[in-house]
Protein backbone atom coordinates (compact mmCIF):
# COMPACT_ATOMS: atom_id res chain seq x y z
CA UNK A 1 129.29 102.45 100.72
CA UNK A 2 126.17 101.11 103.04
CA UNK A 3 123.06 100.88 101.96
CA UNK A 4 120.07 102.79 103.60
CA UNK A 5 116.23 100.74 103.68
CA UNK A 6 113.20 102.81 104.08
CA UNK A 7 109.83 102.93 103.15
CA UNK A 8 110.42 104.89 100.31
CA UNK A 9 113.55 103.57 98.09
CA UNK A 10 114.78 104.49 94.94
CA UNK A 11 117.94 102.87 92.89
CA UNK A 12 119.07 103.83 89.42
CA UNK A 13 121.73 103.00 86.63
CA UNK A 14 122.26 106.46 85.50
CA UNK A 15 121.87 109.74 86.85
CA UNK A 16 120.14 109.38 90.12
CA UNK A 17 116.70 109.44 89.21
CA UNK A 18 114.29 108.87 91.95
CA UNK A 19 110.86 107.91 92.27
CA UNK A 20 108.44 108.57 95.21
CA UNK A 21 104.44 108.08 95.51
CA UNK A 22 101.47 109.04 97.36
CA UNK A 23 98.59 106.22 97.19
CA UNK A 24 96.10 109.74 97.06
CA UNK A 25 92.43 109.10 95.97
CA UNK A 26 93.37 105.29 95.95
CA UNK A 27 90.32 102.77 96.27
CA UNK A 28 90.26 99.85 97.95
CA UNK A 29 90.68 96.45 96.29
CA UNK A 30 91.87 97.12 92.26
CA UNK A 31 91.29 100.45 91.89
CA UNK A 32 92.42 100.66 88.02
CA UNK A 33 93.63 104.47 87.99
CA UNK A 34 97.30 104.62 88.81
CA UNK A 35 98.33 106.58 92.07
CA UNK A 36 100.36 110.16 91.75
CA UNK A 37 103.79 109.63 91.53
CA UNK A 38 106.78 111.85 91.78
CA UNK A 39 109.60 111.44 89.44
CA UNK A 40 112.77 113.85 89.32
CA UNK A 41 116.20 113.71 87.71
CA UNK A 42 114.57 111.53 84.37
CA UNK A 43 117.64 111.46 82.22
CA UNK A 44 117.73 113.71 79.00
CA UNK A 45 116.79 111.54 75.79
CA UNK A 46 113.80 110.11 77.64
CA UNK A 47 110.43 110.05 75.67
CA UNK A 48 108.81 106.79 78.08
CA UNK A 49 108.34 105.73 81.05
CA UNK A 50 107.91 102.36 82.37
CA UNK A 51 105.62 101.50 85.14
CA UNK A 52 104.97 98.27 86.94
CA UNK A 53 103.71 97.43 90.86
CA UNK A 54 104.49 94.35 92.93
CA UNK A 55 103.28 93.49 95.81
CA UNK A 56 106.12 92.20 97.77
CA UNK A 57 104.36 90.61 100.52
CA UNK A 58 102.04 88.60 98.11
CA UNK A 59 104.77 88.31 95.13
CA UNK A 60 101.96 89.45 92.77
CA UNK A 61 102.26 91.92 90.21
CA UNK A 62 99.80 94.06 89.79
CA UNK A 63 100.83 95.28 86.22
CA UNK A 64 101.81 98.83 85.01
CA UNK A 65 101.48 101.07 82.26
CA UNK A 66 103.61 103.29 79.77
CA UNK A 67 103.43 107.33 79.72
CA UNK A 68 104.97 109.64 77.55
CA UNK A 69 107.85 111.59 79.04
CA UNK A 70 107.85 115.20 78.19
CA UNK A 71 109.30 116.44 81.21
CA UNK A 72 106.75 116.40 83.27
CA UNK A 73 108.16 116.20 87.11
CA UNK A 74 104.80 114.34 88.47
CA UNK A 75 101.90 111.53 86.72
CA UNK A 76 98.74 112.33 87.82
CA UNK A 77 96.24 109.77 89.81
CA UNK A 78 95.37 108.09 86.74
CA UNK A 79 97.75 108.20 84.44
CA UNK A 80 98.02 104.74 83.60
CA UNK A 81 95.40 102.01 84.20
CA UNK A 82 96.36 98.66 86.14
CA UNK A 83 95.13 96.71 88.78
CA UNK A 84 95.50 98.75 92.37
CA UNK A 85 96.28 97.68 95.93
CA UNK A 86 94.01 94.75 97.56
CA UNK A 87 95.94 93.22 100.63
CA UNK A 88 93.88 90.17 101.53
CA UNK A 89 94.14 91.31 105.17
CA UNK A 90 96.63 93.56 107.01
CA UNK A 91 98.86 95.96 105.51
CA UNK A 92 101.14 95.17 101.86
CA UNK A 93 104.33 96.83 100.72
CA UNK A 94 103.80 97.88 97.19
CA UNK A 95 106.47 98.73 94.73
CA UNK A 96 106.75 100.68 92.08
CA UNK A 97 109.21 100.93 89.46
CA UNK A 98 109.89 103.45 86.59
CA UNK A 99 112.07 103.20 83.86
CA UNK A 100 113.26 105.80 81.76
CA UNK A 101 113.21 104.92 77.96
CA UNK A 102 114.81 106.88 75.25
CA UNK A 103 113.59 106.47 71.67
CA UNK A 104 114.86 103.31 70.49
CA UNK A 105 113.18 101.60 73.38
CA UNK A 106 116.54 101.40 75.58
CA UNK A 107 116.40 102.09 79.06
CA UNK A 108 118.35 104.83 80.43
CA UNK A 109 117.23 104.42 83.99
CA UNK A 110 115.51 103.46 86.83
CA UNK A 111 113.98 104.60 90.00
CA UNK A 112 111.57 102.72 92.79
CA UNK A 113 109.66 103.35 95.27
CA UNK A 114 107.83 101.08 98.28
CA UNK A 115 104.91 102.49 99.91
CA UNK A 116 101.98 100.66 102.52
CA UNK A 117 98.71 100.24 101.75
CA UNK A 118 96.35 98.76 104.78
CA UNK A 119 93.41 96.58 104.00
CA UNK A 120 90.28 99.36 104.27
């Protein structure tokens, strides 16, 4: 089985969920309204997701934010607050990760994505 890199990854423990993002009406340096994101294949049972953003180049996490699941295929710009993209200079790799949660609070999966963000 090999393993494909791209800009846009996603990895799961269950059924195959994925995870992709746009950065959007992203603002410059901590914008506190989450970007859209893209979500499909959320298990059945799942009533929370899970959100947290790294970025990998600085090894800084940028914090996330929990949504209810009711299906919903996409998360608005906004749907969580935490602290947005500021590369110090250049361009960052930012990841984002969702877990599924069912009620109890047990994960059911989980799906990432890694997306650019320039200095503006």
């Amino acid at each position: 089985m090999a393993t494909v890199l791209s800009v846009v990854t996603s990895s799961s423990f269950a059924a195959g969920m994925a995870v992709s993002f746009e950065w959007g009406p992203t603002k410059k340096c901590f914008d506190s309204k989450s970007p859209p994101i893209v979500l499909s294949n959320v298990p059945e049972g799942t009533v929370k997701l899970e959100i947290k953003m790294i970025d990998q180049n600085a090894s800084y996490n940028h914090g996330g934010g929990n949504v209810a699941f009711s299906g919903q295929s996409q998360l608005p710009y906004g749907a969580f607050k935490y602290k947005g993209p500021c590369p110090p200079s250049g361009t960052h790799f930012y990841k984002i990760t969702v877990k599924a949660l069912d009620e109890s609070g047990k994960a059911l999966a989980s799906g990432s994505a890694t997306r650019p963000f320039s200095k503006k």
